[in-house]
N, C-alpha and C. Protein backbone atom coordinates (compact mmCIF):
# COMPACT_ATOMS: atom_id res chain seq x y z
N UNK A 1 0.82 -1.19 0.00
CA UNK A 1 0.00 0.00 0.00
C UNK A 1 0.86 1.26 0.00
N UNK A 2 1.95 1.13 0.87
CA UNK A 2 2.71 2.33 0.92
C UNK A 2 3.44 2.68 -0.24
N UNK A 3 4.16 1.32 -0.94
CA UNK A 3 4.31 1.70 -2.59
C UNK A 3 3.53 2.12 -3.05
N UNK A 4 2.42 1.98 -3.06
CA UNK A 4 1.45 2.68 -4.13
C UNK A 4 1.08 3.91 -3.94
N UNK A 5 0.92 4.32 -2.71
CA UNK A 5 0.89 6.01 -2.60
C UNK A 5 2.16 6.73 -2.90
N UNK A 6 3.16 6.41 -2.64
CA UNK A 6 4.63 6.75 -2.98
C UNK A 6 4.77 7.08 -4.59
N UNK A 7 4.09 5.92 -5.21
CA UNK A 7 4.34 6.02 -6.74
C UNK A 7 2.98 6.61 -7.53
N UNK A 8 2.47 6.51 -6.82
CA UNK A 8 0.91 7.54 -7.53
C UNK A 8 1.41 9.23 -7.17
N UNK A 9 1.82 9.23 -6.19
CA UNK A 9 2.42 10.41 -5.31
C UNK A 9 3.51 11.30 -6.90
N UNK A 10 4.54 10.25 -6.85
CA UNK A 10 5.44 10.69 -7.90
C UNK A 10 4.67 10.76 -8.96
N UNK A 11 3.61 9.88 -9.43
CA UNK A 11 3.17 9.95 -10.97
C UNK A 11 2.95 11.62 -11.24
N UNK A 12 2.32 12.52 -9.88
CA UNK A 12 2.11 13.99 -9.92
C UNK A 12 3.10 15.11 -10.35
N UNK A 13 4.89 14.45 -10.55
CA UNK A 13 5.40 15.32 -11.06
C UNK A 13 6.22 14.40 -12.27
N UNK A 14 5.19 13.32 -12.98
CA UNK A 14 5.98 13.08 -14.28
C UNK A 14 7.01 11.81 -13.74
N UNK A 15 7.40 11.59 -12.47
CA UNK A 15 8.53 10.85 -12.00
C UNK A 15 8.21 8.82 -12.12
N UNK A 16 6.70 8.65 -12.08
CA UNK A 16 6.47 7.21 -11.65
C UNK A 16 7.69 6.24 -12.57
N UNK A 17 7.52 6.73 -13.66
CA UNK A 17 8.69 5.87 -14.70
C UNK A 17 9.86 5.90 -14.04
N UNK A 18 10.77 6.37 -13.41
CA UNK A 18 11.82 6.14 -12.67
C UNK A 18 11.62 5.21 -11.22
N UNK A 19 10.59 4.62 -11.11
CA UNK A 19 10.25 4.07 -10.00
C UNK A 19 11.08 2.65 -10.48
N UNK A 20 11.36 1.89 -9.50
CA UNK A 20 12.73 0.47 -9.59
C UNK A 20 11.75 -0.33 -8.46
N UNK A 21 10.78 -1.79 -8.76
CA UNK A 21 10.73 -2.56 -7.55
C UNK A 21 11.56 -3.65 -8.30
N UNK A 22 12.16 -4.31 -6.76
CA UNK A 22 12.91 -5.61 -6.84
C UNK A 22 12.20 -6.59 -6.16
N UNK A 23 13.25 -7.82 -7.12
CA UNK A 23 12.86 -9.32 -6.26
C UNK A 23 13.67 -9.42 -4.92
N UNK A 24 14.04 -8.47 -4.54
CA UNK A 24 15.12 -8.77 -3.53
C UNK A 24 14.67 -7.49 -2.38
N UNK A 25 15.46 -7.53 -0.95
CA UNK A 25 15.29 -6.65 -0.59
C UNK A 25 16.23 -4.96 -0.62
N UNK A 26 15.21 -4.09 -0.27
CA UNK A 26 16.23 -2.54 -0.37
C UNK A 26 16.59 -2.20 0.80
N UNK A 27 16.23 -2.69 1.72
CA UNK A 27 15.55 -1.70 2.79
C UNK A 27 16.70 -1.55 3.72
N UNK A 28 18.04 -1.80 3.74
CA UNK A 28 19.26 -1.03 4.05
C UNK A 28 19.88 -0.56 2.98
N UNK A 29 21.02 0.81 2.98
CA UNK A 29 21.67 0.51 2.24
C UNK A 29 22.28 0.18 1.84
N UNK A 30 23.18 -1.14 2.34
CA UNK A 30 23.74 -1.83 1.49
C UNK A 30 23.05 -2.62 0.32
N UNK A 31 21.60 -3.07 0.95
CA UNK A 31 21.45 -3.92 0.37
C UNK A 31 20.46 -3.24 -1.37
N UNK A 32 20.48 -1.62 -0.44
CA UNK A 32 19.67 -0.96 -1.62
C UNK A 32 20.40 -0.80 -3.09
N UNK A 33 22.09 -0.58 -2.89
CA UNK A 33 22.89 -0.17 -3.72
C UNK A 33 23.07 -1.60 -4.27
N UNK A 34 23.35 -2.65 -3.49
CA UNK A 34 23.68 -4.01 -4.37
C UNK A 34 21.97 -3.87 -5.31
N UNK A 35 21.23 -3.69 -4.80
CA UNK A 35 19.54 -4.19 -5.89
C UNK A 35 19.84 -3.10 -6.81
N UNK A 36 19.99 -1.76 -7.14
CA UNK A 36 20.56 -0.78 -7.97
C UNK A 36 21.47 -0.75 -8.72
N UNK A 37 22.85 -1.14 -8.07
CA UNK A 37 23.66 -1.32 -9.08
C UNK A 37 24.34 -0.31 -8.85
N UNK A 38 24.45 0.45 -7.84
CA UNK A 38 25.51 1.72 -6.88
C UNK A 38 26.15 1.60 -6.34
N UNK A 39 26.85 2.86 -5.53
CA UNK A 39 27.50 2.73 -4.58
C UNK A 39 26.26 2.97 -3.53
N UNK A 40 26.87 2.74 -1.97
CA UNK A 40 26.50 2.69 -1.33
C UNK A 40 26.00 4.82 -0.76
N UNK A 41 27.49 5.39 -1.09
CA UNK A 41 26.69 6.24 -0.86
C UNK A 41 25.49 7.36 -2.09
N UNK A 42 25.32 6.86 -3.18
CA UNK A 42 24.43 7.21 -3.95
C UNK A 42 23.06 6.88 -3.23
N UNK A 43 23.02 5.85 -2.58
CA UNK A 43 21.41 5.79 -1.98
C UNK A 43 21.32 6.52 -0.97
N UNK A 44 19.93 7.44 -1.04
CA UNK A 44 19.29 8.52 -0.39
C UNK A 44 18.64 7.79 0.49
N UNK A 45 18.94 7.81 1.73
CA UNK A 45 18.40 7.03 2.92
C UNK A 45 17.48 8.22 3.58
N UNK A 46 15.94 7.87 3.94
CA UNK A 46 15.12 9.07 4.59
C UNK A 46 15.45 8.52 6.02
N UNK A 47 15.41 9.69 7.12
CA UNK A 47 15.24 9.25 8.19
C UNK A 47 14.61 9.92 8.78
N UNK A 48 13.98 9.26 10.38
CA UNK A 48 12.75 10.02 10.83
C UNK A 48 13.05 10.30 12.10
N UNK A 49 12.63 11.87 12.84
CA UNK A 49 13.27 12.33 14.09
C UNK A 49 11.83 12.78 14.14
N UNK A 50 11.51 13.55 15.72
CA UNK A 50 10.84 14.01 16.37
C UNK A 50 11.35 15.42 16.90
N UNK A 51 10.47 16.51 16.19
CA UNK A 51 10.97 17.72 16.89
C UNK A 51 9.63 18.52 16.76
N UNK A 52 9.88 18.79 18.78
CA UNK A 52 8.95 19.79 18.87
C UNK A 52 7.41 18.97 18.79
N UNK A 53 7.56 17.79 19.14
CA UNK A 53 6.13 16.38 18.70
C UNK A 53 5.69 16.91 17.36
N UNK A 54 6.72 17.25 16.60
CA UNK A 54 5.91 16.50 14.94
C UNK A 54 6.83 15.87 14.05
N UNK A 55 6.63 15.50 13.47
CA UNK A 55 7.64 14.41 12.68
C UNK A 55 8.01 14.70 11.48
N UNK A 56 9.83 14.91 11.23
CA UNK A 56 10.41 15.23 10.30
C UNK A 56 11.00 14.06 9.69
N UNK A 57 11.20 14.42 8.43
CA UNK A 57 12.25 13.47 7.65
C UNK A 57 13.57 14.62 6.96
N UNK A 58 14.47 13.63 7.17
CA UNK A 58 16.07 13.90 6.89
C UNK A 58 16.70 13.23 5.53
N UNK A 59 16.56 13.69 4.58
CA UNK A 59 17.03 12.71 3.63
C UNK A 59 18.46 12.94 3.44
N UNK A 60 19.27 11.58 3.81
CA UNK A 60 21.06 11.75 3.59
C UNK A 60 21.57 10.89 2.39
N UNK A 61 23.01 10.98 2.31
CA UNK A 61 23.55 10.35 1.88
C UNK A 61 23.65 9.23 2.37
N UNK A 62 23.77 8.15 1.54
CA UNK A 62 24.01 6.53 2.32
C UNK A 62 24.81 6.17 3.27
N UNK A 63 26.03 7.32 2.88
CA UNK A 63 27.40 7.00 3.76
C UNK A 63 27.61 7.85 5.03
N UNK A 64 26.17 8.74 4.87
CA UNK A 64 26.52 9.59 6.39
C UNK A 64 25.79 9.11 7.50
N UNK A 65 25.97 10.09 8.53
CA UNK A 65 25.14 9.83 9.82
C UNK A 65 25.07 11.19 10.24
N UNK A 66 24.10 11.43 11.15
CA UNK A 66 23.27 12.32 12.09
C UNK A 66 24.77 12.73 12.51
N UNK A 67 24.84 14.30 12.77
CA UNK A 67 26.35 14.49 13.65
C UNK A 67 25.32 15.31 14.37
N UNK A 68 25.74 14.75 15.81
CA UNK A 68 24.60 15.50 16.96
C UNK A 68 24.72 17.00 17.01
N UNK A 69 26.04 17.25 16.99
CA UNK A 69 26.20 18.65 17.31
C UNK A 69 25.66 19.48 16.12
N UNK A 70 25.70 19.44 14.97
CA UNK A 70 25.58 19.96 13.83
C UNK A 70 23.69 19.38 13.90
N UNK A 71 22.97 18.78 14.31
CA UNK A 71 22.04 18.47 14.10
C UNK A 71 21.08 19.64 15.46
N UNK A 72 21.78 19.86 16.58
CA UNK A 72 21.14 20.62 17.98
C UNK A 72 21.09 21.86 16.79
N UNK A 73 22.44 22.15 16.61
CA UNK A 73 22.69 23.98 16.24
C UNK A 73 21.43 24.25 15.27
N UNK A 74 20.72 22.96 14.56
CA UNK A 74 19.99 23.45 13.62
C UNK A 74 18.52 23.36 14.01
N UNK A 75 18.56 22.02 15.05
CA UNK A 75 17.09 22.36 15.21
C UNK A 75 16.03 22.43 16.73
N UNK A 76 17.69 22.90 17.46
CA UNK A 76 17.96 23.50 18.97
C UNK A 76 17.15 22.49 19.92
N UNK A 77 17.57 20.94 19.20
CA UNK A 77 17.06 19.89 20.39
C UNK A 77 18.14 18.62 19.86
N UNK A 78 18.20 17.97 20.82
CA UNK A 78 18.64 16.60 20.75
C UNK A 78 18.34 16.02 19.61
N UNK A 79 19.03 15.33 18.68
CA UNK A 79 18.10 14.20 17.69
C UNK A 79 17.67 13.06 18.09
N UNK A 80 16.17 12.84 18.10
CA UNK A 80 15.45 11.75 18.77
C UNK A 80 14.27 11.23 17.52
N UNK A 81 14.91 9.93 17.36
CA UNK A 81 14.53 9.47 15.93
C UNK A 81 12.80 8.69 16.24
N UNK A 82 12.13 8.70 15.60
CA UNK A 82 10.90 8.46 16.12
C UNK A 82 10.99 6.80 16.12
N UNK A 83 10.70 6.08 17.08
CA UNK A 83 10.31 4.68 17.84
C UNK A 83 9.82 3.70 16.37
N UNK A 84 10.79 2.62 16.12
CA UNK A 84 10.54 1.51 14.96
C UNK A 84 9.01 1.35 14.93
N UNK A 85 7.87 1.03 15.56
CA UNK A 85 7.08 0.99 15.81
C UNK A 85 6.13 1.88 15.71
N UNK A 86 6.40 3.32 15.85
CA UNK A 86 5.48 4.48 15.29
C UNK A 86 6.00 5.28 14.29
N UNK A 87 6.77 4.67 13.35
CA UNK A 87 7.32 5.24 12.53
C UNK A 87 5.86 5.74 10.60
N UNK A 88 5.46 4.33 10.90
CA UNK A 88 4.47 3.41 9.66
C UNK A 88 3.44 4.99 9.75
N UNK A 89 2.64 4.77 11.38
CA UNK A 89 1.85 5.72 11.64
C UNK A 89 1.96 7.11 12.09
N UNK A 90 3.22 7.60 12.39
CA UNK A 90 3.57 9.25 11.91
C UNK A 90 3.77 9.14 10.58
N UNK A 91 4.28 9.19 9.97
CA UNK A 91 5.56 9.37 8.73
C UNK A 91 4.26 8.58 7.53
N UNK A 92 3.99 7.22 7.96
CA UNK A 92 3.27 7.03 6.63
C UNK A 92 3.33 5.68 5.82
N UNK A 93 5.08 5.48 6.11
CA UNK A 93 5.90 4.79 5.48
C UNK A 93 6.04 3.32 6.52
N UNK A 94 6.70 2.38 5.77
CA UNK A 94 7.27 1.37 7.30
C UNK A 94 8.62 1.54 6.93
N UNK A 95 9.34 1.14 7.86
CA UNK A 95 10.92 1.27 8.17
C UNK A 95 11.14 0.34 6.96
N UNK A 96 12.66 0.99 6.36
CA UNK A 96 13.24 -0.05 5.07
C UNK A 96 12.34 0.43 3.65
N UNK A 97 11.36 1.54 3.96
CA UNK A 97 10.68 2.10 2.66
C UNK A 97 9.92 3.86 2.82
N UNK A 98 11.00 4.32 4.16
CA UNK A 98 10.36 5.34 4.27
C UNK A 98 11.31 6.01 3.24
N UNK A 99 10.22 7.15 2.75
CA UNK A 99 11.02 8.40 1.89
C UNK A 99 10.05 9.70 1.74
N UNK A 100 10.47 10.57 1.14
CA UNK A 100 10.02 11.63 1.29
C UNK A 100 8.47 11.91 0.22
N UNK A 101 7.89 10.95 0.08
CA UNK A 101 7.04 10.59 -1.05
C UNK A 101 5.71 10.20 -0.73
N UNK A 102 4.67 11.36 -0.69
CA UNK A 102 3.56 10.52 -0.22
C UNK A 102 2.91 10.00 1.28
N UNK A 103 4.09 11.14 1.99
CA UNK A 103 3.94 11.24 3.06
C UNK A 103 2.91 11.52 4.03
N UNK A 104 2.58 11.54 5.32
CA UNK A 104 1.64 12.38 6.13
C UNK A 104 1.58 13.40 6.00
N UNK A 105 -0.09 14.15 6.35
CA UNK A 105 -0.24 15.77 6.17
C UNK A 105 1.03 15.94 7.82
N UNK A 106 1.39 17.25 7.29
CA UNK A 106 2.41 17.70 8.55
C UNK A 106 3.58 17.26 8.71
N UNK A 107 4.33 16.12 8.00
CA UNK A 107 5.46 15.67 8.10
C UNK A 107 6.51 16.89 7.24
N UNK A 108 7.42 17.45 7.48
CA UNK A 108 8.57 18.11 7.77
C UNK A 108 9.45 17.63 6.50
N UNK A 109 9.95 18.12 4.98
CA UNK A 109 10.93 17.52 5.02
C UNK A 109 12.24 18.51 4.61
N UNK A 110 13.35 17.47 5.17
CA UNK A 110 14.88 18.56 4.87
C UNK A 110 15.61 17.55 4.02
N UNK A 111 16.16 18.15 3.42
CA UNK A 111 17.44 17.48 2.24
C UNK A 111 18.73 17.76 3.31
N UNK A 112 19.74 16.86 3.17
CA UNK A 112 20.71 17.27 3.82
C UNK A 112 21.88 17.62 2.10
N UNK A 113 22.83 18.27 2.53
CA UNK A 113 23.74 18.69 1.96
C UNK A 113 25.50 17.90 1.52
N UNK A 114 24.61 16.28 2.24
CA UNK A 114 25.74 15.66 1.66
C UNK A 114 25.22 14.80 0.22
N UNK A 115 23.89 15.10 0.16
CA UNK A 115 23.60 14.19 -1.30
C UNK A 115 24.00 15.63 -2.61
N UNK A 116 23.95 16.65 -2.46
CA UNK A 116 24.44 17.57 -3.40
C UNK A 116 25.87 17.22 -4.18
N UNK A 117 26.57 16.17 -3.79
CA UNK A 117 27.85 16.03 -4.32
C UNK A 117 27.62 14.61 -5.70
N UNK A 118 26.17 15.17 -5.67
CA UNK A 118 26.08 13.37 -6.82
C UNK A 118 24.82 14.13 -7.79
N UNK A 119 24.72 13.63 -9.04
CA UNK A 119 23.92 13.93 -9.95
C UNK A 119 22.77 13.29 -10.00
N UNK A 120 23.02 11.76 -9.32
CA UNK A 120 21.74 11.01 -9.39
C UNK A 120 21.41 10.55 -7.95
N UNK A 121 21.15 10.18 -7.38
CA UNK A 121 20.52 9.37 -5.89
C UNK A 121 19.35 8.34 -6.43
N UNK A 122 19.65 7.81 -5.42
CA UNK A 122 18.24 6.46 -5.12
C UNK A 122 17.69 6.54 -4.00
N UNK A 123 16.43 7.33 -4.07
CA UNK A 123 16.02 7.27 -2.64
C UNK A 123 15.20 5.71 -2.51
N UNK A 124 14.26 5.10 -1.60
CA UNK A 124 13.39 4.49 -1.38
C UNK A 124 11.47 4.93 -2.36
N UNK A 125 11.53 3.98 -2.38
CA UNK A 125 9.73 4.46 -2.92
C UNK A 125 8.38 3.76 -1.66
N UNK A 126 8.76 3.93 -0.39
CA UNK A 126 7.59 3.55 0.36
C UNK A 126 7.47 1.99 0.64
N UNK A 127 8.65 1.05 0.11
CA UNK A 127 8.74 -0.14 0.43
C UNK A 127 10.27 -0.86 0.83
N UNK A 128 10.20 -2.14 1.39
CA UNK A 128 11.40 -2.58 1.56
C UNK A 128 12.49 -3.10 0.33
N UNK A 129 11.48 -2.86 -1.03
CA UNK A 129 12.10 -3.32 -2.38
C UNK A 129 11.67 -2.29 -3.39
N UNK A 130 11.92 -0.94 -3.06
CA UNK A 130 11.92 -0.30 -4.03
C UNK A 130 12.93 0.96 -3.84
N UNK A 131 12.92 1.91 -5.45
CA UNK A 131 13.51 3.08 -5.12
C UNK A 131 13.72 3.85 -6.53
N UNK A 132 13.92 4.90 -6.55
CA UNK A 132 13.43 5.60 -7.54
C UNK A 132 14.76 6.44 -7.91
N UNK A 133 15.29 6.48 -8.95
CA UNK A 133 16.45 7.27 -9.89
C UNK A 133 15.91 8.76 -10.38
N UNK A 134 16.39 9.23 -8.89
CA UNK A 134 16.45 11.17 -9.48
C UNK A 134 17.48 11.98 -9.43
N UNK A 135 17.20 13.03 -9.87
CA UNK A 135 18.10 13.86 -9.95
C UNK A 135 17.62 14.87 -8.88
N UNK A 136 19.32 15.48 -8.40
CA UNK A 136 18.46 16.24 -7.35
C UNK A 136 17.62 17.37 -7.53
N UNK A 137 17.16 18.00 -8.44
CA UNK A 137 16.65 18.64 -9.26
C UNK A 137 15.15 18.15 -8.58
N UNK A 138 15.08 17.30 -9.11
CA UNK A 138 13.70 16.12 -9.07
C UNK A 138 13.48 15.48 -7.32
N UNK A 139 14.52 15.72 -6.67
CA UNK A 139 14.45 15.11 -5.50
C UNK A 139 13.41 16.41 -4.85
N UNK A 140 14.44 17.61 -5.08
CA UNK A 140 13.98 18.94 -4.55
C UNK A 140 12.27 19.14 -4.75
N UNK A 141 11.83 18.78 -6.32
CA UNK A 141 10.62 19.08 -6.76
C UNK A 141 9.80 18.29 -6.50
N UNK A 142 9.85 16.38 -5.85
CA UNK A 142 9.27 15.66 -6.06
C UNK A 142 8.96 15.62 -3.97
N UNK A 143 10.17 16.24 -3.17
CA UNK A 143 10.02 16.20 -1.66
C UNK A 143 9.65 16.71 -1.42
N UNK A 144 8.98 18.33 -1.79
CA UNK A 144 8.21 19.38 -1.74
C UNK A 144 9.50 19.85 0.13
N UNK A 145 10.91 19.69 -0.15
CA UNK A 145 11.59 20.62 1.04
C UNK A 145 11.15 21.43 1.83
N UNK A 146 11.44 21.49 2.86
CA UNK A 146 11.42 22.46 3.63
C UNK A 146 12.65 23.58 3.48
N UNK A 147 14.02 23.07 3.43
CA UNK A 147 15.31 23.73 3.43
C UNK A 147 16.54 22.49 3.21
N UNK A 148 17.31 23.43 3.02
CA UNK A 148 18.45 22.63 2.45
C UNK A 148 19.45 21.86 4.21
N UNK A 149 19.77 21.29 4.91
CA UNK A 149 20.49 21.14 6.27
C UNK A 149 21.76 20.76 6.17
N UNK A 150 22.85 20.92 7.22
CA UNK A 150 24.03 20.66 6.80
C UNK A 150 23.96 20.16 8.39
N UNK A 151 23.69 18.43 8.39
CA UNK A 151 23.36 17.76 10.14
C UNK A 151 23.86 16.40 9.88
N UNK A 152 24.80 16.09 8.89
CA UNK A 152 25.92 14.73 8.69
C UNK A 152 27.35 14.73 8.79
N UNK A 153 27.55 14.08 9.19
CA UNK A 153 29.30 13.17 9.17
C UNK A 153 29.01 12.18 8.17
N UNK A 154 30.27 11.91 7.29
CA UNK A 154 30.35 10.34 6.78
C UNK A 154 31.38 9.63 7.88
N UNK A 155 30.30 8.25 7.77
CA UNK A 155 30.60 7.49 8.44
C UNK A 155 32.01 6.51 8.01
């Protein structure tokens, strides 16, 4: 179900044709870039925090992580990722297929500033076996952003 709002979602800016499901699973990224045919950090991993009780998404690079300090300065709280379990029902998505696509009314989203160093990304499409080939161009137009964030380390 969540694929299908994800990709009806995209059909609204022209994007569904770039949609990718596999026989295999995505839903880390390692295992997203082996089903793609990438590197690891080309896949656009969404992630989900809690600020202020409403629920944002973070879309990074594959190869980064949350850097706490750089993450307070921006959004003047702790990063506190929302609970495996209420993720489906804030956000929309289930874990291993969340993305910025088709989301809940009120969900938050930020691009981080380490996927700007690549022409293409693979984010997720709303399942544990999918993901969609954009440009960030298309990431920007298809996530409806909030702002651009600079809240990663590579790992």
């Amino acid at each position: 179900m969540s694929f299908e709002r994800a990709k009806e979602y995209l059909k609204e800016y022209g994007l569904e044709n770039k949609v990718m499901e596999f026989p295999v699973s995505s839903a880390t990224v390692e295992d997203a870039a082996k089903a793609v045919g990438c590197n690891e950090e080309e896949i656009a991993k969404t992630l989900s925090f809690i600020v202020e009780d409403k629920p944002i998404l973070i879309v990074v690079s594959g190869d980064c992580k949350i850097d706490n300090s750089k993450y307070k300065a921006e959004f003047h709280k702790k990063a506190k990722m929302i609970p495996f379990n209420d993720v489906e029902e804030l956000i929309g998505h289930n874990v291993g297929g969340v993305c910025p696509f088709g989301v809940n009314p009120g969900v938050t989203v930020y691009l981080d500033n380490s996927l700007k160093r690549f022409d293409i990304i693979y984010p997720a499409c709303g399942s544990s076996n999918s993901a969609v080939k954009l440009t960030i161009e298309e990431l920007e137009k298809a996530s409806n952003y909030e702002k651009w964030v600079d809240v990663c380390k590579t790992m």
